[in-house]
PDB file of N, CA and C in Angstrom:
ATOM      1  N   UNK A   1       0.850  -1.164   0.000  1.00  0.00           N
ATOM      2  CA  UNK A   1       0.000   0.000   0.000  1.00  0.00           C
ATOM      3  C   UNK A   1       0.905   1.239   0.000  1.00  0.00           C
ATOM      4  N   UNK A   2       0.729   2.431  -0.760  1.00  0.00           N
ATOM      5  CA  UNK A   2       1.479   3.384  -0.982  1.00  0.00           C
ATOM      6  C   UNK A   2       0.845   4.583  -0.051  1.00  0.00           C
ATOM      7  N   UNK A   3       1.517   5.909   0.051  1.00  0.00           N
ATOM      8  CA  UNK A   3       1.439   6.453   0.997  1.00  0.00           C
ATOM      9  C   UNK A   3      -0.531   7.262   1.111  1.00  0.00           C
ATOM     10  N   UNK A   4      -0.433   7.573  -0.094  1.00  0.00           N
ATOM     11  CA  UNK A   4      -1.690   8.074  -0.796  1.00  0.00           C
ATOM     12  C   UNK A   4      -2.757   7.053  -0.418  1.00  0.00           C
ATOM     13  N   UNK A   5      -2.591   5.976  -0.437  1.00  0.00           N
ATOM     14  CA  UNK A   5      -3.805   4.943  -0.507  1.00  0.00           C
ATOM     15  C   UNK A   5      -3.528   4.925   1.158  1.00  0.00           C
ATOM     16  N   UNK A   6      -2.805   4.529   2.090  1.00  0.00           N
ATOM     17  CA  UNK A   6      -2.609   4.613   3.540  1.00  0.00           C
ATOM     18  C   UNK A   6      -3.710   5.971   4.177  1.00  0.00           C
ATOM     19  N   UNK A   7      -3.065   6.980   3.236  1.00  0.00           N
ATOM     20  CA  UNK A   7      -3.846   8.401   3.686  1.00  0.00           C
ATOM     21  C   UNK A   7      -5.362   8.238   3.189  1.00  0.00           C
ATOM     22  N   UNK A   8      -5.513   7.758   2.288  1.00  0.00           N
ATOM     23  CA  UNK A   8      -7.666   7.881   2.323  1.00  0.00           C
ATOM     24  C   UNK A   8      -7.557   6.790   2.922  1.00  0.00           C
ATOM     25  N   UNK A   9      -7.410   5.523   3.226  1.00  0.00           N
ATOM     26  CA  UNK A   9      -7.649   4.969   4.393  1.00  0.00           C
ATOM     27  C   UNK A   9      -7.956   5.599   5.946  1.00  0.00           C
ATOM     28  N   UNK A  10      -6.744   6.798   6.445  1.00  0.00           N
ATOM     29  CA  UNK A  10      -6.844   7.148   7.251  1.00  0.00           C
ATOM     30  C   UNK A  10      -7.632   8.177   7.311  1.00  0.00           C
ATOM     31  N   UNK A  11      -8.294   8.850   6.517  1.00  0.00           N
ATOM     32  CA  UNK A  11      -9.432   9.739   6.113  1.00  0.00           C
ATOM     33  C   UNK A  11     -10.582   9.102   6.284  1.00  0.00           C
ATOM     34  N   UNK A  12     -11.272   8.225   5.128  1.00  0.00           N
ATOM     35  CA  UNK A  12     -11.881   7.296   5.865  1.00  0.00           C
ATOM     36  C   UNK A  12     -12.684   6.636   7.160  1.00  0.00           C
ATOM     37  N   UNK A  13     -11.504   6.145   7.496  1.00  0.00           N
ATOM     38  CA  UNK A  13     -12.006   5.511   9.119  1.00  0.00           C
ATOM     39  C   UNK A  13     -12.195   6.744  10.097  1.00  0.00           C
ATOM     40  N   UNK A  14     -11.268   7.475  10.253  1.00  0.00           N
ATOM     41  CA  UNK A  14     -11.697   8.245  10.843  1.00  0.00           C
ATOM     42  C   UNK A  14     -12.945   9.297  10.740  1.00  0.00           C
ATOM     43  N   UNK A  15     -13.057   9.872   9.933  1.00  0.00           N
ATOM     44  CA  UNK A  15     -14.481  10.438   9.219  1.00  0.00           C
ATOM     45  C   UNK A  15     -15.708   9.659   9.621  1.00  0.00           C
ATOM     46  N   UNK A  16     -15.268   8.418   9.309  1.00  0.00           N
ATOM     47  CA  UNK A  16     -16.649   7.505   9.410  1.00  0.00           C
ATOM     48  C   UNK A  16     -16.891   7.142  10.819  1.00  0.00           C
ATOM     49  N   UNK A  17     -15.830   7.220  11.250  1.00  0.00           N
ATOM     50  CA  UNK A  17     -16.478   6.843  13.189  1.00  0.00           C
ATOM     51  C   UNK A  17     -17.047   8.038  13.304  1.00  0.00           C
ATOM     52  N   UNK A  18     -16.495   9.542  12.969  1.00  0.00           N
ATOM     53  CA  UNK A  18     -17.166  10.905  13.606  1.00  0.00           C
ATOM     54  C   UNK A  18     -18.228  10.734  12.858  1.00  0.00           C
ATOM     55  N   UNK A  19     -18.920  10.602  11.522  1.00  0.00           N
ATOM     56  CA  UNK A  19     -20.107  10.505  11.235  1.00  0.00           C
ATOM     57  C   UNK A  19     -20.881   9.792  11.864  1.00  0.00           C
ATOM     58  N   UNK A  20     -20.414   7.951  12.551  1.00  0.00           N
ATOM     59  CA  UNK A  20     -21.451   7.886  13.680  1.00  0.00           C
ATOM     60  C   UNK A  20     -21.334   8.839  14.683  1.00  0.00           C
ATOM     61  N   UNK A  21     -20.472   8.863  15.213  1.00  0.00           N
ATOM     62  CA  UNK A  21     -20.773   9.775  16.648  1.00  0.00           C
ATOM     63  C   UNK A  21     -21.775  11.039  15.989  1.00  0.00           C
ATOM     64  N   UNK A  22     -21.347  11.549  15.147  1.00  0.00           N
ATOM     65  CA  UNK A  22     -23.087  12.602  14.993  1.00  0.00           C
ATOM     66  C   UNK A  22     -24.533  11.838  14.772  1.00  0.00           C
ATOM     67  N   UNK A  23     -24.705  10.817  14.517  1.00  0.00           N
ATOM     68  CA  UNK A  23     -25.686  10.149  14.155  1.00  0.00           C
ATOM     69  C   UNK A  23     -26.123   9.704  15.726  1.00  0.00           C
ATOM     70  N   UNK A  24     -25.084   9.246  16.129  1.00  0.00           N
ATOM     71  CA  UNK A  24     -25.539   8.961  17.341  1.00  0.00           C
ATOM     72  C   UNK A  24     -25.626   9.823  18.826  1.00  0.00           C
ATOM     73  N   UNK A  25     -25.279  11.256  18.182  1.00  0.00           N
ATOM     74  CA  UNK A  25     -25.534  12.470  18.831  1.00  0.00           C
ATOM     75  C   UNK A  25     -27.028  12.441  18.925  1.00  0.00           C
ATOM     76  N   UNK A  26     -27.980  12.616  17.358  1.00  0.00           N
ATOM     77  CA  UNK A  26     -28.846  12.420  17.302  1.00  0.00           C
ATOM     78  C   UNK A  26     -30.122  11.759  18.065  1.00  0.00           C
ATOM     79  N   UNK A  27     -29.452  10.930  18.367  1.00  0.00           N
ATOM     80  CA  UNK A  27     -29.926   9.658  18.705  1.00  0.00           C
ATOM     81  C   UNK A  27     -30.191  10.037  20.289  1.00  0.00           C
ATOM     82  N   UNK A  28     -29.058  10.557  20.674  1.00  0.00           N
ATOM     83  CA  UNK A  28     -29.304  10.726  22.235  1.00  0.00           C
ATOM     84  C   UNK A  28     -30.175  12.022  23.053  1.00  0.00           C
ATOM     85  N   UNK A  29     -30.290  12.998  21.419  1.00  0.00           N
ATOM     86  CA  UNK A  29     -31.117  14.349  21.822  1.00  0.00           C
ATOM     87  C   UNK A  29     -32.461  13.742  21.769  1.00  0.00           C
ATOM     88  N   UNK A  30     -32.494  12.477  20.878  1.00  0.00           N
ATOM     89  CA  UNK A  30     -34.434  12.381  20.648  1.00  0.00           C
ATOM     90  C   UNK A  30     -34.636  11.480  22.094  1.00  0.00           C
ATOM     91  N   UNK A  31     -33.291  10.942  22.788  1.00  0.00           N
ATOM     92  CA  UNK A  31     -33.986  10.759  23.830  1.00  0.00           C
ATOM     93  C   UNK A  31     -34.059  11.481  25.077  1.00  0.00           C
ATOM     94  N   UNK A  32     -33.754  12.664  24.528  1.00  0.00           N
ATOM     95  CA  UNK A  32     -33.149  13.702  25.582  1.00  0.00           C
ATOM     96  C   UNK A  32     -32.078  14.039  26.366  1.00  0.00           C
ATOM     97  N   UNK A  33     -31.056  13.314  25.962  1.00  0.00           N
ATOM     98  CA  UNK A  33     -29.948  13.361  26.348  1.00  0.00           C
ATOM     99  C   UNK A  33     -29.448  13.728  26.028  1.00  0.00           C
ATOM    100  N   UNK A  34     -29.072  15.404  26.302  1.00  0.00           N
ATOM    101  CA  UNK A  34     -28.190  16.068  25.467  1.00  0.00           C
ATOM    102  C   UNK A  34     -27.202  16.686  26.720  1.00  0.00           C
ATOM    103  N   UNK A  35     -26.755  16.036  27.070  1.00  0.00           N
ATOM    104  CA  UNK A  35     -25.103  15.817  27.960  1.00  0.00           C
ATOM    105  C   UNK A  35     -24.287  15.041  27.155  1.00  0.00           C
ATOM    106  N   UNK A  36     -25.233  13.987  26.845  1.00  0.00           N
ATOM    107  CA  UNK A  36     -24.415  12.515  26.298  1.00  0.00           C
ATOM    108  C   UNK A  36     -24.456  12.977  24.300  1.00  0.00           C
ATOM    109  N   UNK A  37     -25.583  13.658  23.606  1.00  0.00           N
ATOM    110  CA  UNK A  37     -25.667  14.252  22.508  1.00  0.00           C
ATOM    111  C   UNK A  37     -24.163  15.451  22.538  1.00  0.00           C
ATOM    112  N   UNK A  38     -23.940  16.359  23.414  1.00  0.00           N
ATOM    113  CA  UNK A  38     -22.948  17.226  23.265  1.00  0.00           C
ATOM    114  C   UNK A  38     -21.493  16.218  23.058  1.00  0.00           C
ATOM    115  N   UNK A  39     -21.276  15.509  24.296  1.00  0.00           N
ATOM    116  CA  UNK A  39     -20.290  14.832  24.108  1.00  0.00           C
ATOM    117  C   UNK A  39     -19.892  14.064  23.153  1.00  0.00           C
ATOM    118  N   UNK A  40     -20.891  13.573  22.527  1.00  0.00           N
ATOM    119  CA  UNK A  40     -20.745  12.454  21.025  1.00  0.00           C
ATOM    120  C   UNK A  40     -20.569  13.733  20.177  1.00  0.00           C
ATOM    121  N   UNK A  41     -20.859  14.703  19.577  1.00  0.00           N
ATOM    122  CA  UNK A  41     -20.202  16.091  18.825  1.00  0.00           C
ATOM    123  C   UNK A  41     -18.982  15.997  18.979  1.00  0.00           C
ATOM    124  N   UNK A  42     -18.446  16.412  20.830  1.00  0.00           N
ATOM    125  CA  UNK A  42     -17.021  16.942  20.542  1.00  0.00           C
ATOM    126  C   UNK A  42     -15.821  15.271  20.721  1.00  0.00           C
ATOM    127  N   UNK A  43     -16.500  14.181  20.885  1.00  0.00           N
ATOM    128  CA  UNK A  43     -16.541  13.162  20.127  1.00  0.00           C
ATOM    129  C   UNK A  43     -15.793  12.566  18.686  1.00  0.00           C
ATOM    130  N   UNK A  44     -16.751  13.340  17.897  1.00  0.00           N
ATOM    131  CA  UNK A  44     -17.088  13.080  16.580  1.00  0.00           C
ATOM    132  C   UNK A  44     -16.268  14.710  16.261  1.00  0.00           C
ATOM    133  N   UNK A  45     -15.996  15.132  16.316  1.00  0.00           N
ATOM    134  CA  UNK A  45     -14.771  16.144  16.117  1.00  0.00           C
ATOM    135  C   UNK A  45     -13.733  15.948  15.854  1.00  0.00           C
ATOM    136  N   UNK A  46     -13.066  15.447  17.572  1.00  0.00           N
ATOM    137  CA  UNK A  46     -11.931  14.995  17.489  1.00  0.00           C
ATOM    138  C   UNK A  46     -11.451  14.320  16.467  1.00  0.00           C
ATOM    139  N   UNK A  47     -12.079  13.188  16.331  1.00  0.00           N
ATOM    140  CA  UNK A  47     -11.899  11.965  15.065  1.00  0.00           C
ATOM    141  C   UNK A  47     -12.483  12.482  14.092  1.00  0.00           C
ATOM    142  N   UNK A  48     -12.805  13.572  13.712  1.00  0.00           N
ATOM    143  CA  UNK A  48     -13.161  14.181  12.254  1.00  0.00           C
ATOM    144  C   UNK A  48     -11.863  14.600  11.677  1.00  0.00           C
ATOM    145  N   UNK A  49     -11.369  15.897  13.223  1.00  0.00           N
ATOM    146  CA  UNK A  49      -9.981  16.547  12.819  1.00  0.00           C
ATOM    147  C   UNK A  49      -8.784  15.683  12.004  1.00  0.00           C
ATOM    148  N   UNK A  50      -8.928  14.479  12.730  1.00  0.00           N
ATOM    149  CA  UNK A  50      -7.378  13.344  12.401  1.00  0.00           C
ATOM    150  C   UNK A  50      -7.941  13.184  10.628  1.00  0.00           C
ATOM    151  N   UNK A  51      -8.855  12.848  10.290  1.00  0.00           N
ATOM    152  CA  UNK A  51      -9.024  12.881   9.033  1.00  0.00           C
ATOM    153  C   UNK A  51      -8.783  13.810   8.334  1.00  0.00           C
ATOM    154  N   UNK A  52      -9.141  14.931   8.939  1.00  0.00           N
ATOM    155  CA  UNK A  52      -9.111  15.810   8.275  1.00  0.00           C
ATOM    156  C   UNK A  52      -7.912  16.683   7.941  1.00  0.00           C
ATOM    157  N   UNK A  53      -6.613  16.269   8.904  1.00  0.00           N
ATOM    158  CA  UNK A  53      -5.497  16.608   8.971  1.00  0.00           C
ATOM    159  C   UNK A  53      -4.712  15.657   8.131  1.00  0.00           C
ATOM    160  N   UNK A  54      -5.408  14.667   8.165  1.00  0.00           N
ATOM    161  CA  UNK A  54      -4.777  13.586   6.692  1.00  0.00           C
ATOM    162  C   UNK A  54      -4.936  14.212   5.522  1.00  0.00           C
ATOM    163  N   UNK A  55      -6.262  14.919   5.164  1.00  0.00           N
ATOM    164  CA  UNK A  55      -6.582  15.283   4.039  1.00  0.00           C
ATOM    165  C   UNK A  55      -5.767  16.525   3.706  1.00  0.00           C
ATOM    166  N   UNK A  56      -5.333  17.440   4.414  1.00  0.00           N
ATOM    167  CA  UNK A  56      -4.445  18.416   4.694  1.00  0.00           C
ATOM    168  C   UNK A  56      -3.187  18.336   4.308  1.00  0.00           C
ATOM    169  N   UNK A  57      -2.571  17.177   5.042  1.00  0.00           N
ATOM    170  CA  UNK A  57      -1.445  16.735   4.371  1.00  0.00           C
ATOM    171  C   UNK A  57      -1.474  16.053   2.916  1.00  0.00           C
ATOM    172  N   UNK A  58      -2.158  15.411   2.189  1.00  0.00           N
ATOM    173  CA  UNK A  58      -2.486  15.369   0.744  1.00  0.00           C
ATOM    174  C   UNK A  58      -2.868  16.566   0.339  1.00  0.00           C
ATOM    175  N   UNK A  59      -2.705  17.521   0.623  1.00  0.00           N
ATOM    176  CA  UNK A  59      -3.025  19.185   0.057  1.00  0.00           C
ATOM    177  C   UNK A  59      -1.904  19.755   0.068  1.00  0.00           C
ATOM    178  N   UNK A  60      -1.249  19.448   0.916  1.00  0.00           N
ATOM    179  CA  UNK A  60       0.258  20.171   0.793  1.00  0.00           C
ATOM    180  C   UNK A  60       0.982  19.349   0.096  1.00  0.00           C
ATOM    181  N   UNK A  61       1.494  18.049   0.082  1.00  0.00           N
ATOM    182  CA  UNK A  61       1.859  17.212  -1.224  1.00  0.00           C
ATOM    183  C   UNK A  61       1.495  18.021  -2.477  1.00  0.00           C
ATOM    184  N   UNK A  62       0.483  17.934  -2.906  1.00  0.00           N
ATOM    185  CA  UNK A  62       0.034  18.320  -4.507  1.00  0.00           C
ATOM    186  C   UNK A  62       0.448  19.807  -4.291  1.00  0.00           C
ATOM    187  N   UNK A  63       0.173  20.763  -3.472  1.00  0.00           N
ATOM    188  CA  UNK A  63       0.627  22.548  -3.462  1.00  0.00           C
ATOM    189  C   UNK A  63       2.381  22.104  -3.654  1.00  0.00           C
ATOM    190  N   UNK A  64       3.047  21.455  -3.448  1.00  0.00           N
ATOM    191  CA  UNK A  64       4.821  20.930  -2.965  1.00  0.00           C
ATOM    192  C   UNK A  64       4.879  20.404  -4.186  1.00  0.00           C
ATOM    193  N   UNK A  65       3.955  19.782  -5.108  1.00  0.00           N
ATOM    194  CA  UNK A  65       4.406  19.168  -6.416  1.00  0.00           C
ATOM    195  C   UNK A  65       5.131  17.842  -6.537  1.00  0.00           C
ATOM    196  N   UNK A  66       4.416  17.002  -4.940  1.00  0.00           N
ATOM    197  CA  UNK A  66       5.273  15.801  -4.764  1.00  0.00           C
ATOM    198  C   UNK A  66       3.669  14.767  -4.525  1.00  0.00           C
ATOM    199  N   UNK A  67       2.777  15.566  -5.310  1.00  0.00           N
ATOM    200  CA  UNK A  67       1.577  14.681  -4.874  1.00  0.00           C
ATOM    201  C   UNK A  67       1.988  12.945  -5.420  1.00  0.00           C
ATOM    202  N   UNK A  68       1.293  12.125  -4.853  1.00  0.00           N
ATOM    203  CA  UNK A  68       1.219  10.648  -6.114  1.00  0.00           C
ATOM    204  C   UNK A  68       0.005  10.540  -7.117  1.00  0.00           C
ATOM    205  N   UNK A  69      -0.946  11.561  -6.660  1.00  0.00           N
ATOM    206  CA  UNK A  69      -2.000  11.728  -7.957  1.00  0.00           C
ATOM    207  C   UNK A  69      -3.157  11.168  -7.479  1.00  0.00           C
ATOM    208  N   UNK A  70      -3.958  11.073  -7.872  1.00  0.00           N
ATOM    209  CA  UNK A  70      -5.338  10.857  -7.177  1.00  0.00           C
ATOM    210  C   UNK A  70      -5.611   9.490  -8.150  1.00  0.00           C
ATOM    211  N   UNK A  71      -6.654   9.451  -7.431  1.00  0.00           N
ATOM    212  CA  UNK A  71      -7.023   7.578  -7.321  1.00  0.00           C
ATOM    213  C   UNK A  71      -8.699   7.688  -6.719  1.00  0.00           C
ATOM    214  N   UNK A  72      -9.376   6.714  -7.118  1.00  0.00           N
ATOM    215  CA  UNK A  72     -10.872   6.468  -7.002  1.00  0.00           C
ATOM    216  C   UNK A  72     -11.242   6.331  -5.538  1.00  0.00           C
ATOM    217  N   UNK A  73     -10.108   5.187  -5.177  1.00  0.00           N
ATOM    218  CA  UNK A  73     -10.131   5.464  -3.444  1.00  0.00           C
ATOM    219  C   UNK A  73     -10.038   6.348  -2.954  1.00  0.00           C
ATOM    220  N   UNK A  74      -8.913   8.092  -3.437  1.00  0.00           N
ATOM    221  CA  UNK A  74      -9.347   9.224  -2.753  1.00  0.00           C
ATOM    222  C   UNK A  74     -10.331  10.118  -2.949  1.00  0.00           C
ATOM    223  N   UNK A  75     -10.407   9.765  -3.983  1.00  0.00           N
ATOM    224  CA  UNK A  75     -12.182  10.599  -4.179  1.00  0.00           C
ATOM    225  C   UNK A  75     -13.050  10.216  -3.164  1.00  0.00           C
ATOM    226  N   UNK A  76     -13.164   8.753  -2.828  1.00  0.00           N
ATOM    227  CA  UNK A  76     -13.826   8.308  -2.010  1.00  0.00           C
ATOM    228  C   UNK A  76     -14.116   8.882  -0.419  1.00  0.00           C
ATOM    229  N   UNK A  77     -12.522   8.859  -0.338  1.00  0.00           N
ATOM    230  CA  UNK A  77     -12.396   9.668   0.774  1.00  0.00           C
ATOM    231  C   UNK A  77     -12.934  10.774   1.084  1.00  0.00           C
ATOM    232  N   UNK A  78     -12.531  11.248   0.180  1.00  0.00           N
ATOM    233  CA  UNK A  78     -12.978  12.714  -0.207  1.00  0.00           C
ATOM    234  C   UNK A  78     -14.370  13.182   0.048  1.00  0.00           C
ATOM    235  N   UNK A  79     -15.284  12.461  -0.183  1.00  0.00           N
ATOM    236  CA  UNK A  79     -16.597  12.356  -0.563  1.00  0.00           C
ATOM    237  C   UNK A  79     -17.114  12.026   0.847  1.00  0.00           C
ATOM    238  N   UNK A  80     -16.477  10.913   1.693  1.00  0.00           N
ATOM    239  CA  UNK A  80     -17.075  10.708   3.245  1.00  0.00           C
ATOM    240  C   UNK A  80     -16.677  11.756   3.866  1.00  0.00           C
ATOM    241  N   UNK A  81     -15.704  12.441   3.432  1.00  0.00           N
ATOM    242  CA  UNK A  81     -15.118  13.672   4.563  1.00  0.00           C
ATOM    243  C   UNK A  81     -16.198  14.760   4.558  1.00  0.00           C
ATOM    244  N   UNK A  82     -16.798  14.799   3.186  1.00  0.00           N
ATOM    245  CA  UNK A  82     -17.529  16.008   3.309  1.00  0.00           C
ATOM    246  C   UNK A  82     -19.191  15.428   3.701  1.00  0.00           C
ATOM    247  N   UNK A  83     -19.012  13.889   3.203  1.00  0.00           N
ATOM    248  CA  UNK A  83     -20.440  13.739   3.983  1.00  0.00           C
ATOM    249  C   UNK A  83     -20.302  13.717   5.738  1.00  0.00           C
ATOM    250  N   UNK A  84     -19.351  13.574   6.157  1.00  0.00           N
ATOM    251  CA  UNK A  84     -18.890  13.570   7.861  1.00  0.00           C
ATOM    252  C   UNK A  84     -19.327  15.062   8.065  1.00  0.00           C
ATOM    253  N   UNK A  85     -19.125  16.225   7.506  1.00  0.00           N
ATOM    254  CA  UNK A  85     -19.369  17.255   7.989  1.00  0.00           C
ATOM    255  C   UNK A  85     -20.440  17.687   7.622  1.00  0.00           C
ATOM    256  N   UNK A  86     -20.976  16.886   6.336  1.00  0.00           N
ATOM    257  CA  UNK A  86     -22.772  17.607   6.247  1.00  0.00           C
ATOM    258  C   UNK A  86     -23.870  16.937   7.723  1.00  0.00           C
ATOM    259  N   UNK A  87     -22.872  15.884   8.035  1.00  0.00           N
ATOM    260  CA  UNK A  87     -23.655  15.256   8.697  1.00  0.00           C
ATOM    261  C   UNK A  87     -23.586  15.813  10.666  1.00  0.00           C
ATOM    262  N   UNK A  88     -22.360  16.665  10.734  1.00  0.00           N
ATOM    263  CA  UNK A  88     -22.599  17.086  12.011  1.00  0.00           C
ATOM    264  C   UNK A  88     -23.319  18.616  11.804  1.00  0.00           C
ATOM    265  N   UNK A  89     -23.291  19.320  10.759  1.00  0.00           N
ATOM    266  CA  UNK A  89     -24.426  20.180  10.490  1.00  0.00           C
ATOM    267  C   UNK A  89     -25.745  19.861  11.205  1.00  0.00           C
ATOM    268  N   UNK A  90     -26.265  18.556  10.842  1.00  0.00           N
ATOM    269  CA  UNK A  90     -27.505  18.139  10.196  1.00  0.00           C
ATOM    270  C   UNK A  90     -27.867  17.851  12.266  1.00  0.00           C
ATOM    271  N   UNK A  91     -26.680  17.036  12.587  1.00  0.00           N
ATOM    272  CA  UNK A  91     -27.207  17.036  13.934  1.00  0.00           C
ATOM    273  C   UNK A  91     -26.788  17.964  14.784  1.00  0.00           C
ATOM    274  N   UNK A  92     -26.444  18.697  14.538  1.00  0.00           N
ATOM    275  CA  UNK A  92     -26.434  20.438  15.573  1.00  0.00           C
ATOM    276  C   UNK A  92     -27.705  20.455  15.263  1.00  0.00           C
ATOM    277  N   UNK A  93     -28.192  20.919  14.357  1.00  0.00           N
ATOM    278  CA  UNK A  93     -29.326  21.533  14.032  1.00  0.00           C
ATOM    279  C   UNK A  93     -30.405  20.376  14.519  1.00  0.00           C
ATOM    280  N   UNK A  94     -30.871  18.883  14.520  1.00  0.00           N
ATOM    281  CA  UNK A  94     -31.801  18.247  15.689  1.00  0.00           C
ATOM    282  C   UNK A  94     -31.469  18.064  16.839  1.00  0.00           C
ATOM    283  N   UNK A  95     -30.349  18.671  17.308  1.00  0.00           N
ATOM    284  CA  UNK A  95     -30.438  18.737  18.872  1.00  0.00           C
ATOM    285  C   UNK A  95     -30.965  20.228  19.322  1.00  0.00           C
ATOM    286  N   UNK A  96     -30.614  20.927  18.530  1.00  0.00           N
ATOM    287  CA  UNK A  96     -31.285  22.319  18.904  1.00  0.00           C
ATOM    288  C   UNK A  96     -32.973  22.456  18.729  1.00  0.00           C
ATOM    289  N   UNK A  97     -33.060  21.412  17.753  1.00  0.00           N
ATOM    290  CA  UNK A  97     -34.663  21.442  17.668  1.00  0.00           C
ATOM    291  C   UNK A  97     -35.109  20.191  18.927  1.00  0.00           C
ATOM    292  N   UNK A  98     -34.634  19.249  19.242  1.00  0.00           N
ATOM    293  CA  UNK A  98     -35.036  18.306  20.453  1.00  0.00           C
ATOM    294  C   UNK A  98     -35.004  19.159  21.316  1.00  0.00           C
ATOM    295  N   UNK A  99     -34.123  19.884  21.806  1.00  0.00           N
ATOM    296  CA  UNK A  99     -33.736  20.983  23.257  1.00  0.00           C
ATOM    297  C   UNK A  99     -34.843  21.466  23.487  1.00  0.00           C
ATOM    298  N   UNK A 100     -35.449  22.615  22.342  1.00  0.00           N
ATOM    299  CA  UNK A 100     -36.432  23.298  22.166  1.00  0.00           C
ATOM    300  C   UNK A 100     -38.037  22.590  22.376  1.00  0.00           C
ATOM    301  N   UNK A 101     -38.049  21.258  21.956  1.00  0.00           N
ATOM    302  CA  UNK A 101     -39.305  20.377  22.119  1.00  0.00           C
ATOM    303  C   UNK A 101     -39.231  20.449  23.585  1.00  0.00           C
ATOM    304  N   UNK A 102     -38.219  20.086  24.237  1.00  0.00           N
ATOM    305  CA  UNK A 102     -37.922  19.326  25.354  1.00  0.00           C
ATOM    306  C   UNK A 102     -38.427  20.603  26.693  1.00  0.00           C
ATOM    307  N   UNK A 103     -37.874  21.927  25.887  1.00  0.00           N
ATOM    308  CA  UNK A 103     -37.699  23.217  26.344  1.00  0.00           C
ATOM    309  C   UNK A 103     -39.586  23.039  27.305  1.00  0.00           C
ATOM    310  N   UNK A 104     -39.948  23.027  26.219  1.00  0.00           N
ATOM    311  CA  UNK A 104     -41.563  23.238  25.764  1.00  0.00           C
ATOM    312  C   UNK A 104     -42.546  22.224  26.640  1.00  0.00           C
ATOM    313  N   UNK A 105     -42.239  21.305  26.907  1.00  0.00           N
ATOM    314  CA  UNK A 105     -43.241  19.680  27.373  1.00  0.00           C
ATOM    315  C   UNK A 105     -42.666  19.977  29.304  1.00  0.00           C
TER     316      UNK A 105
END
């Protein structure tokens, strides 16, 4: 495995655990648990960042002119990284609306 294919690997996995942890942020505001909802965020952060600092470093490669070139697997990557962050959007925004139910009852 070459360094490029190592790096969307490590993009990847990591991305994809923080996309559960927002999913399962979710999960804990509809049951009202938003102690345990905040913590799965900064959670799902942490392990967003490491991906995302992978992806960073394949950005400075190609800006340095020492990229190895892209490949279907990093698109791939590519593609969970940004679904990882549409997806902690998506649950900020139903825990603020659970809070508010919760606010209310």
């Amino acid at each position: 495995m070459n360094g490029l294919e190592l790096a969307a690997f490590q993009i990847i996995s990591a991305v994809g655990t923080a996309r559960s942890c927002y999913i399962e942020a979710i999960q804990q505001a509809k049951l009202g648990e938003f102690s345990k909802a905040e913590t799965l965020i900064k959670d799902g952060d942490e392990v967003f960042n490491e991906g995302h600092d992978a992806h960073a470093g394949l950005l400075q490669k190609e800006a340095e002119g020492t990229s190895e070139g892209i490949n279907l697997l990093l698109l791939h990557a590519e593609d969970q990284l940004m679904s990882a962050e549409g997806f902690k959007i998506i649950a900020l925004e139903f825990i603020d609306v659970y809070k508010k139910f919760a606010d209310k009852h």
